[in-house]
Each structure stands twice: as structure tokens, then as C-alpha cells.
C-alpha atoms as a PDB file:
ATOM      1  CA  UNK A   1      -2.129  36.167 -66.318  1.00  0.00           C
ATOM      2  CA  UNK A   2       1.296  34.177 -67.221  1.00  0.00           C
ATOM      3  CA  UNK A   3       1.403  33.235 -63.810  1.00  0.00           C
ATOM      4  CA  UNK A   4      -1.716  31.721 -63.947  1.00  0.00           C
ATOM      5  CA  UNK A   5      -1.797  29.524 -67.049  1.00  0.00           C
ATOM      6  CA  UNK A   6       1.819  28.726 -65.819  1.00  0.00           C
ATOM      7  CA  UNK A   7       0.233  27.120 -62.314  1.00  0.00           C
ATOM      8  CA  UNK A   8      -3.140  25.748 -64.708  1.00  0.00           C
ATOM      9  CA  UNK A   9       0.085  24.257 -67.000  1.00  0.00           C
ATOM     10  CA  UNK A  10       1.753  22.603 -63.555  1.00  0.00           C
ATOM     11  CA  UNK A  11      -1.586  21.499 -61.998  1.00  0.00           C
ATOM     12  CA  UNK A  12      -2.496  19.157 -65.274  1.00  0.00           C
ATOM     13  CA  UNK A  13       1.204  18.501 -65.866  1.00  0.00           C
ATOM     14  CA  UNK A  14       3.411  18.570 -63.579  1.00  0.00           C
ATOM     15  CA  UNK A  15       7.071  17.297 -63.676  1.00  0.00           C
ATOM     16  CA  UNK A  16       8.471  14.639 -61.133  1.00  0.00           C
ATOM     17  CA  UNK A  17      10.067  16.804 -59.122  1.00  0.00           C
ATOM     18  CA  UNK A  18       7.232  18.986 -58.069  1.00  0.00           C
ATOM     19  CA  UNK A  19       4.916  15.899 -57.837  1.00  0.00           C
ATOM     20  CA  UNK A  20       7.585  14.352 -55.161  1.00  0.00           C
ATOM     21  CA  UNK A  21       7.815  17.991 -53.680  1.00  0.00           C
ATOM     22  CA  UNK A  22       4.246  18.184 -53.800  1.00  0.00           C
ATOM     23  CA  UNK A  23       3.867  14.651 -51.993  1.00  0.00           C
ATOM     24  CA  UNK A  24       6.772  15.584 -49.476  1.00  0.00           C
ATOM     25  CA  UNK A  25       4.315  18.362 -48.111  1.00  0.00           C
ATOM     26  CA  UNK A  26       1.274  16.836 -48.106  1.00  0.00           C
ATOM     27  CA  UNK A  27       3.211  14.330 -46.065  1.00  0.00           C
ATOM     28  CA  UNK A  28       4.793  16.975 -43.671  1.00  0.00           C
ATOM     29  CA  UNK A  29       1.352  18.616 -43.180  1.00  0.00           C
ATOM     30  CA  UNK A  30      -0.272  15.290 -42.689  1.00  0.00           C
ATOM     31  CA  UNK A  31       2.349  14.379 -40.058  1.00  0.00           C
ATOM     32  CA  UNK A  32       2.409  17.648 -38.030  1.00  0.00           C
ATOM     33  CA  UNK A  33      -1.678  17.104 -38.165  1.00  0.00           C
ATOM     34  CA  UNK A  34      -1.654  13.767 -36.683  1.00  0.00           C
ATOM     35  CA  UNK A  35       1.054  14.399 -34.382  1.00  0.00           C
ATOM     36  CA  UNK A  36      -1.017  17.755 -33.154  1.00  0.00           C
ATOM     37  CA  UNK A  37      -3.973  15.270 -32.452  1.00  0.00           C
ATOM     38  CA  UNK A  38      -2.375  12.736 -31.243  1.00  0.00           C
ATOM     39  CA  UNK A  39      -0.158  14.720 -28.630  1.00  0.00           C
ATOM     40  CA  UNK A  40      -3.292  17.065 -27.884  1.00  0.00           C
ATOM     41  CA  UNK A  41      -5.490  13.843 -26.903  1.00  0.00           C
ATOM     42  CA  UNK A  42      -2.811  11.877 -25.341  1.00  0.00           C
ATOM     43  CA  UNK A  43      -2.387  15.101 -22.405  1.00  0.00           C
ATOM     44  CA  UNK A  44      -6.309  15.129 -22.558  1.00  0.00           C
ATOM     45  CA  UNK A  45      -5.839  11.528 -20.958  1.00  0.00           C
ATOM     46  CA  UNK A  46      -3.992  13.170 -18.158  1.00  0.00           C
ATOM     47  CA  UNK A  47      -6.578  15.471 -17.042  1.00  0.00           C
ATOM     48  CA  UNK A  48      -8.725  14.835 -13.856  1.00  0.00           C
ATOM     49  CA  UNK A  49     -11.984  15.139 -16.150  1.00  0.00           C
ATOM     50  CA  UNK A  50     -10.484  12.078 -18.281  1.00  0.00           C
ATOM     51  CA  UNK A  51      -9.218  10.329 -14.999  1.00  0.00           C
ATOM     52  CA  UNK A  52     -12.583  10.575 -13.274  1.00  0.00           C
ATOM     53  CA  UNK A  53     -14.822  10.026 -16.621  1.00  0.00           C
ATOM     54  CA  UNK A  54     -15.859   6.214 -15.339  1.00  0.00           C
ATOM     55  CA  UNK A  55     -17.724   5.268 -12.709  1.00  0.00           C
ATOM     56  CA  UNK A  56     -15.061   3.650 -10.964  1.00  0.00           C
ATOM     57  CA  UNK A  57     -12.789   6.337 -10.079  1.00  0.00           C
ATOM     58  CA  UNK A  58     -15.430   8.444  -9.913  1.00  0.00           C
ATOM     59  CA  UNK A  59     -17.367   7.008  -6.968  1.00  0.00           C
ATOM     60  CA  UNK A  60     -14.555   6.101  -4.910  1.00  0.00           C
ATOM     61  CA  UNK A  61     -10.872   6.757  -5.913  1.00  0.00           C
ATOM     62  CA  UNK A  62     -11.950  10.228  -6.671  1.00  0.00           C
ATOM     63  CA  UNK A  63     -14.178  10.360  -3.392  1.00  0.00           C
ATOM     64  CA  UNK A  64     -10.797   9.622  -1.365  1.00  0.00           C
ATOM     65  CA  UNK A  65      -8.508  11.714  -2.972  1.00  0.00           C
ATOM     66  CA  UNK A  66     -11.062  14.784  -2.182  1.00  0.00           C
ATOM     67  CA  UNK A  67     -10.416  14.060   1.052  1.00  0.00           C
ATOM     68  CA  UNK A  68      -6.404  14.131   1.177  1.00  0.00           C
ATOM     69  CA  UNK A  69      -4.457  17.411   1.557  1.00  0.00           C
ATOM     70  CA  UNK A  70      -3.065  17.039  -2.797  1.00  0.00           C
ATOM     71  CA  UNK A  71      -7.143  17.956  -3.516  1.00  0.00           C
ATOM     72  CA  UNK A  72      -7.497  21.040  -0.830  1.00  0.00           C
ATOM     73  CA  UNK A  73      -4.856  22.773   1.258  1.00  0.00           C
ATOM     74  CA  UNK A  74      -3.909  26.095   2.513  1.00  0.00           C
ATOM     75  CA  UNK A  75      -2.054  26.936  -0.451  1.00  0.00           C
ATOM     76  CA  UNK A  76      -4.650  26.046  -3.145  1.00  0.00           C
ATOM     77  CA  UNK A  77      -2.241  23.725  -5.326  1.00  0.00           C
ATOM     78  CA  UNK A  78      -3.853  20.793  -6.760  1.00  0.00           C
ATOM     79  CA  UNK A  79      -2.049  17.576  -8.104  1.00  0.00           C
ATOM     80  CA  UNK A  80      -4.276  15.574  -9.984  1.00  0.00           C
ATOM     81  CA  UNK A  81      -4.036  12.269 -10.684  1.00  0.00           C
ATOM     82  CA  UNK A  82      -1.419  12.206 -13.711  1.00  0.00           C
ATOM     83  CA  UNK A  83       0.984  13.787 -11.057  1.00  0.00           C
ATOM     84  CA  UNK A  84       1.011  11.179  -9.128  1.00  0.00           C
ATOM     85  CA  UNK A  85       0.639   8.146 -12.226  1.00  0.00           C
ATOM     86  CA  UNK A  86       2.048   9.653 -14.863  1.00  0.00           C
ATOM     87  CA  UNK A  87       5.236  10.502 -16.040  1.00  0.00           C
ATOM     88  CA  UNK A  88       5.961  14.055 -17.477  1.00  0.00           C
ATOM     89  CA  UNK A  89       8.993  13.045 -19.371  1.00  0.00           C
ATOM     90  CA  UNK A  90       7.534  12.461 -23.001  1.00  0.00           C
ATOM     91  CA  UNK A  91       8.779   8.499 -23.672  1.00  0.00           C
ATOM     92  CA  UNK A  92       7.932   6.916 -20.350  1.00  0.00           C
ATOM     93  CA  UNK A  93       4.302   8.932 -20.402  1.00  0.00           C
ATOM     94  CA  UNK A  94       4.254   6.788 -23.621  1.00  0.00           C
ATOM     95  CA  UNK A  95       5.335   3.769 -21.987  1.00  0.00           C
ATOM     96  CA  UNK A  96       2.910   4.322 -19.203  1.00  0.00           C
ATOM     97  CA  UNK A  97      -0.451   4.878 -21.582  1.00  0.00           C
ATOM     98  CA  UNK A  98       0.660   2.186 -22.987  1.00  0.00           C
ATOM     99  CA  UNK A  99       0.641  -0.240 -19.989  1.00  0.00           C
ATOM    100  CA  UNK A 100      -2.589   1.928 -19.115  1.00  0.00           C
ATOM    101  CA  UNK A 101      -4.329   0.160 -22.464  1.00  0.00           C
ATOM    102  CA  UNK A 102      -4.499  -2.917 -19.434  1.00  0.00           C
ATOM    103  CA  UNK A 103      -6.555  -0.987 -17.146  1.00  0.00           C
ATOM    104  CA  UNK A 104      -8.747  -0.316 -20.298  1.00  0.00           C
ATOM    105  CA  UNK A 105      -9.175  -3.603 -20.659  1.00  0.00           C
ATOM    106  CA  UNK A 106     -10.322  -4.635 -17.243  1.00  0.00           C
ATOM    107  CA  UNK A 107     -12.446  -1.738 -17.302  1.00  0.00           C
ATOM    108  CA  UNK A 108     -14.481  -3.193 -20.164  1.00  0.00           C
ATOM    109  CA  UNK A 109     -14.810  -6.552 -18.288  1.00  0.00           C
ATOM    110  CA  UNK A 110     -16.137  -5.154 -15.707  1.00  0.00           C
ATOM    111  CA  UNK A 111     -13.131  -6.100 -13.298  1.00  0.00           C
ATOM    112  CA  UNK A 112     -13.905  -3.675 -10.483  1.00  0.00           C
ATOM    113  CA  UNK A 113     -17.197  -2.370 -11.342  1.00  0.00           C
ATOM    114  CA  UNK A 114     -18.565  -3.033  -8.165  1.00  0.00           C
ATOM    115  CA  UNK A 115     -17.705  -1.664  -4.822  1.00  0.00           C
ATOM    116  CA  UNK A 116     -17.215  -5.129  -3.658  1.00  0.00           C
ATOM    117  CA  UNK A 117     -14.673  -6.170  -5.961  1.00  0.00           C
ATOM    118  CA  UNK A 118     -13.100  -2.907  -6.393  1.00  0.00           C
ATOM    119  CA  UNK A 119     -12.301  -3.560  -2.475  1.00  0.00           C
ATOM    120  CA  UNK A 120     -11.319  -7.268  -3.163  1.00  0.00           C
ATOM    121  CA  UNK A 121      -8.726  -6.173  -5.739  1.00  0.00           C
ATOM    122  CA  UNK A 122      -7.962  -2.630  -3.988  1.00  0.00           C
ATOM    123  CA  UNK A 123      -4.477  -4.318  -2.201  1.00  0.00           C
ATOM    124  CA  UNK A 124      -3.325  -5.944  -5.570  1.00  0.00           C
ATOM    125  CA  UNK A 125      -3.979  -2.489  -7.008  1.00  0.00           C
ATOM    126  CA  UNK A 126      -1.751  -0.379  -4.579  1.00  0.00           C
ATOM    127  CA  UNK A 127       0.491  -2.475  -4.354  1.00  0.00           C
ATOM    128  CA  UNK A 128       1.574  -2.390  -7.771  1.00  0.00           C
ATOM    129  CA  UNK A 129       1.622   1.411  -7.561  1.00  0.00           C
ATOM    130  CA  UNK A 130       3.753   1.126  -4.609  1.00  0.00           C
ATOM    131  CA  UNK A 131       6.053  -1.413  -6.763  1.00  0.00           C
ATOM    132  CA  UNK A 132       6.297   0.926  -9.785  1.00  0.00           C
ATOM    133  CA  UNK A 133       6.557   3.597  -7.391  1.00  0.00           C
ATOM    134  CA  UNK A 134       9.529   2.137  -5.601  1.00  0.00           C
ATOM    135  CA  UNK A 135      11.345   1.197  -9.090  1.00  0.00           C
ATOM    136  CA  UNK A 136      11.341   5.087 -10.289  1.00  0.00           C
ATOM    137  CA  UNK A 137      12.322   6.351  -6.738  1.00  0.00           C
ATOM    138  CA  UNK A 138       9.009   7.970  -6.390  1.00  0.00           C
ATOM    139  CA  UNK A 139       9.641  10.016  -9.573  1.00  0.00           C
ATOM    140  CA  UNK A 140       6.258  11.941 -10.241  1.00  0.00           C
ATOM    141  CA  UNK A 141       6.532  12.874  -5.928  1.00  0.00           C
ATOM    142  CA  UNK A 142       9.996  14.199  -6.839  1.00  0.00           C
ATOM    143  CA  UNK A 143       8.661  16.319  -8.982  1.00  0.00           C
ATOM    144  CA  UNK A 144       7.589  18.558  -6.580  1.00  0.00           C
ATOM    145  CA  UNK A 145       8.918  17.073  -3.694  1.00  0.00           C
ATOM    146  CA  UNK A 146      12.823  16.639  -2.540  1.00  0.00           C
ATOM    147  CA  UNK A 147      14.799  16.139   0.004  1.00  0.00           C
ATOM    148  CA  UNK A 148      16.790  18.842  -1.083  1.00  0.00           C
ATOM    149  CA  UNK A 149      14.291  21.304  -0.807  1.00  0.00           C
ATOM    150  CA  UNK A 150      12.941  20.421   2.206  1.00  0.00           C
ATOM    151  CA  UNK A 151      13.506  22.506   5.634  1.00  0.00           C
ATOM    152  CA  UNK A 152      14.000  20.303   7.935  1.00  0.00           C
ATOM    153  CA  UNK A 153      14.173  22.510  10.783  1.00  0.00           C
ATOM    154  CA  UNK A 154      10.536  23.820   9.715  1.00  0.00           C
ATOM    155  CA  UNK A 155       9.067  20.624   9.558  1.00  0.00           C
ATOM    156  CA  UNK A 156       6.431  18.969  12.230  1.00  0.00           C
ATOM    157  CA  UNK A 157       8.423  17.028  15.110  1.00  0.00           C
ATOM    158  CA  UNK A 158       7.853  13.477  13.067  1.00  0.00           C
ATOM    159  CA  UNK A 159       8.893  14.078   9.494  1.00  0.00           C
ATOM    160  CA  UNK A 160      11.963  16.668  11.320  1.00  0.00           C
ATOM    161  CA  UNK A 161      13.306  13.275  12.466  1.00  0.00           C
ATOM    162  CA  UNK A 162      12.002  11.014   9.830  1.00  0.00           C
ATOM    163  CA  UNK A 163      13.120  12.983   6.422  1.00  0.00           C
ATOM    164  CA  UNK A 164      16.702  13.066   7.813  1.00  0.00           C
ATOM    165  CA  UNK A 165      16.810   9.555   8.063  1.00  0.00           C
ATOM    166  CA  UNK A 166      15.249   8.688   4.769  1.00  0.00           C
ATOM    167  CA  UNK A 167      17.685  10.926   2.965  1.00  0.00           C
ATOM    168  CA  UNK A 168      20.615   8.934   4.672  1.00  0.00           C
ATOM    169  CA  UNK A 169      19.225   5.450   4.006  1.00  0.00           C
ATOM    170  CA  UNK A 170      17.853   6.334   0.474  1.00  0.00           C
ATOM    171  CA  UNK A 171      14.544   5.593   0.857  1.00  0.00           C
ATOM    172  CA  UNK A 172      12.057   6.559  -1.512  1.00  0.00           C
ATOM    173  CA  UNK A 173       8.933   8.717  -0.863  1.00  0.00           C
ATOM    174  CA  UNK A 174       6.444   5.575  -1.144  1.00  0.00           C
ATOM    175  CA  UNK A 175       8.207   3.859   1.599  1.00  0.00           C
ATOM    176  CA  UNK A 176       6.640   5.922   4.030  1.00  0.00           C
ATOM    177  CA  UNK A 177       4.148   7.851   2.793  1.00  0.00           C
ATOM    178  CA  UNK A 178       1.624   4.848   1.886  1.00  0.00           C
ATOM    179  CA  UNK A 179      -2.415   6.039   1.979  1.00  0.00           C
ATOM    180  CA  UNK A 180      -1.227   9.411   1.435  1.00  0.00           C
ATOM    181  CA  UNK A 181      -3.950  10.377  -1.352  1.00  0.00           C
ATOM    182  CA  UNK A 182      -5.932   7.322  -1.323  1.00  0.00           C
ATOM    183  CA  UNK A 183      -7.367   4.876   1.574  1.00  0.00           C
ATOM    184  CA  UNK A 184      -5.082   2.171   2.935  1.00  0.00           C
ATOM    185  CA  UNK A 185      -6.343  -1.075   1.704  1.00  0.00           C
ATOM    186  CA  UNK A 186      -7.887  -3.576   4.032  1.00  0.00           C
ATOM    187  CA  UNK A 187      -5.218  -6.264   4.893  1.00  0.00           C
ATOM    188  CA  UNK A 188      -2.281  -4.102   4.603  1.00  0.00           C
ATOM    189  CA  UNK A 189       0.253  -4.322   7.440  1.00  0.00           C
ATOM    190  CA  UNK A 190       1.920  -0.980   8.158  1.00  0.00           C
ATOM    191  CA  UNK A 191       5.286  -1.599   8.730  1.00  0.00           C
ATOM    192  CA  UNK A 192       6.006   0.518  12.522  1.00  0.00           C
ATOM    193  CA  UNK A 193       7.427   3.939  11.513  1.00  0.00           C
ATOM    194  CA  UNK A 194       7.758   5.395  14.738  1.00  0.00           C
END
């Protein structure tokens, strides 16, 4: 019973301290709340059901991909699009929803809601992938593919001599391997890779 009119006592007046105490946690909890949420929807973003929710990826980026060996293979792994788009180191997954906040915005003007101008705009699109690609040294492909782990000796005839090569010149994945999960756009000039 002292206990309670004790905490009755504290509720109606408490000292400074515990008021700053009490503030401090209601802070803490707050934080750890919105950071929960916020983290929690921010790797919602990077699921295929986010990536695919509008029309435009949808009908055709998402159409394509089916298509490539990253949607269906012999050994049932998947990479969906945040693999490929998205960081998975925690600050430049920031930086890249961030810069994503521009695709938001064309997407609410209507930019490429058409197959037409999807089409129109589909080199422009790529190759800014490709650029930002190229800067990072294909950084989301590294993350499941390397040089280092690659057999070369078990490798189809092309990429046996190819890879090799690459390694010693330090090229990046997206230097070759351009249309590999989505179709080539009209326009683009393949550079000879034989």
C-alpha cells in the first residue's frame, strides 16, 4: 500500500529528475518506434511486390525480367529487383531511396506511362543504370558474383575466355553483360565482344 501512494505521490508530483528521466524514455521508446517503422518500410520498398506495385514495371520491366535466367533457373534462386538496384550496405540504400524519390516523381507525371514513351525514354533509362553501375564496379552483381569465385575451367567456351580477360583489364560486370535481365533498348550499339 506504501508503494502505491508513494507512485500516486510521484505521478501528481514528481521531482525534476524523474520528469527528465521520465521524458528521456518516452524519447528512447519513441525513437526505437519510429526507427522500427521506418527501417521495416524502407526494406518493404525493396521487395518485388513494392517494385512491381505500378503499372509500369508491372507490364513490361517485370514482363522481361520473367523471362531472364535471375527470375527462373535450374537452381531456383531468385534476385529481385533490389539486388540488382539497390544497395545492401545501410547508408548508400539510403542514398539510393533517396535519389529513387526522382523516379517517384516522374511516376506521378506520368513520364513513362505509356508503352510508347516508356520505349522513347527506355535508352536514357539504362543507360544511367549502366553509368551508376560502372561507378560502383557493378557492386549489387558482386554480391553474388566474383571473379574470384568463378571456375573458369567450368565455364561455357565464351565467358572461359572472356572472364579471364575482364579480371586482367578490370572491367566491371556491366561492361559486358548489358540486357542481361532486361531487353536491350532500341538504338543501342553493342560494342563487338567476340
Amino acid at each position: 500500500m506504501h508503494f502505491l501512494r508513494r507512485s500516486w505521490r510521484w505521478f501528481w508530483h514528481p521531482t525534476r529528475r524523474y520528469t527528465l528521466g521520465a521524458i528521456f524514455l518516452v524519447g528512447a521508446a519513441a525513437g526505437i518506434i519510429f526507427w522500427g517503422g521506418f527501417n521495416t518500410y524502407m526494406e518493404y520498398t525493396n521487395s518485388l511486390e513494392f517494385c512491381t506495385s505500378c503499372h509500369e514495371m508491372e507490364r513490361w520491366v517485370y514482363r522481361e525480367y520473367q523471362e531472364t535466367i535471375h527470375y527462373k533457373n535450374r537452381t531456383g534462386v531468385r534476385v529481385v529487383c533490389s539486388d540488382c538496384h539497390v544497395p545492401k550496405e545501410w547508408t548508400p540504400k539510403l542514398i539510393r531511396k533517396v535519389k529513387a524519390t526522382n523516379e517517384l516523381f516522374h511516376w506521378a507525371l506520368g513520364t513513362i506511362d505509356t508503352k510508347e514513351k516508356f520505349e522513347a525514354k527506355r535508352l536514357e533509362l539504362a543507360e544511367n543504370v549502366w553509368r551508376s553501375m560502372k561507378a560502383n564496379d557493378s557492386h549489387e552483381c558482386r554480391n553474388c558474383h566474383s571473379f574470384e569465385a568463378m571456375d573458369f575451367e567450368r565455364q561455357q567456351r565464351r565467358p572461359r575466355k572472356k572472364h579471364p580477360v575482364a579480371k586482367r583489364e578490370g572491367k566491371t560486370c556491366i561492361d559486358c553483360h548489358k540486357g542481361i535481365a532486361h531487353s536491350l533498348p532500341e538504338g543501342y550499339e553493342a560494342e563487338d565482344e567476340d
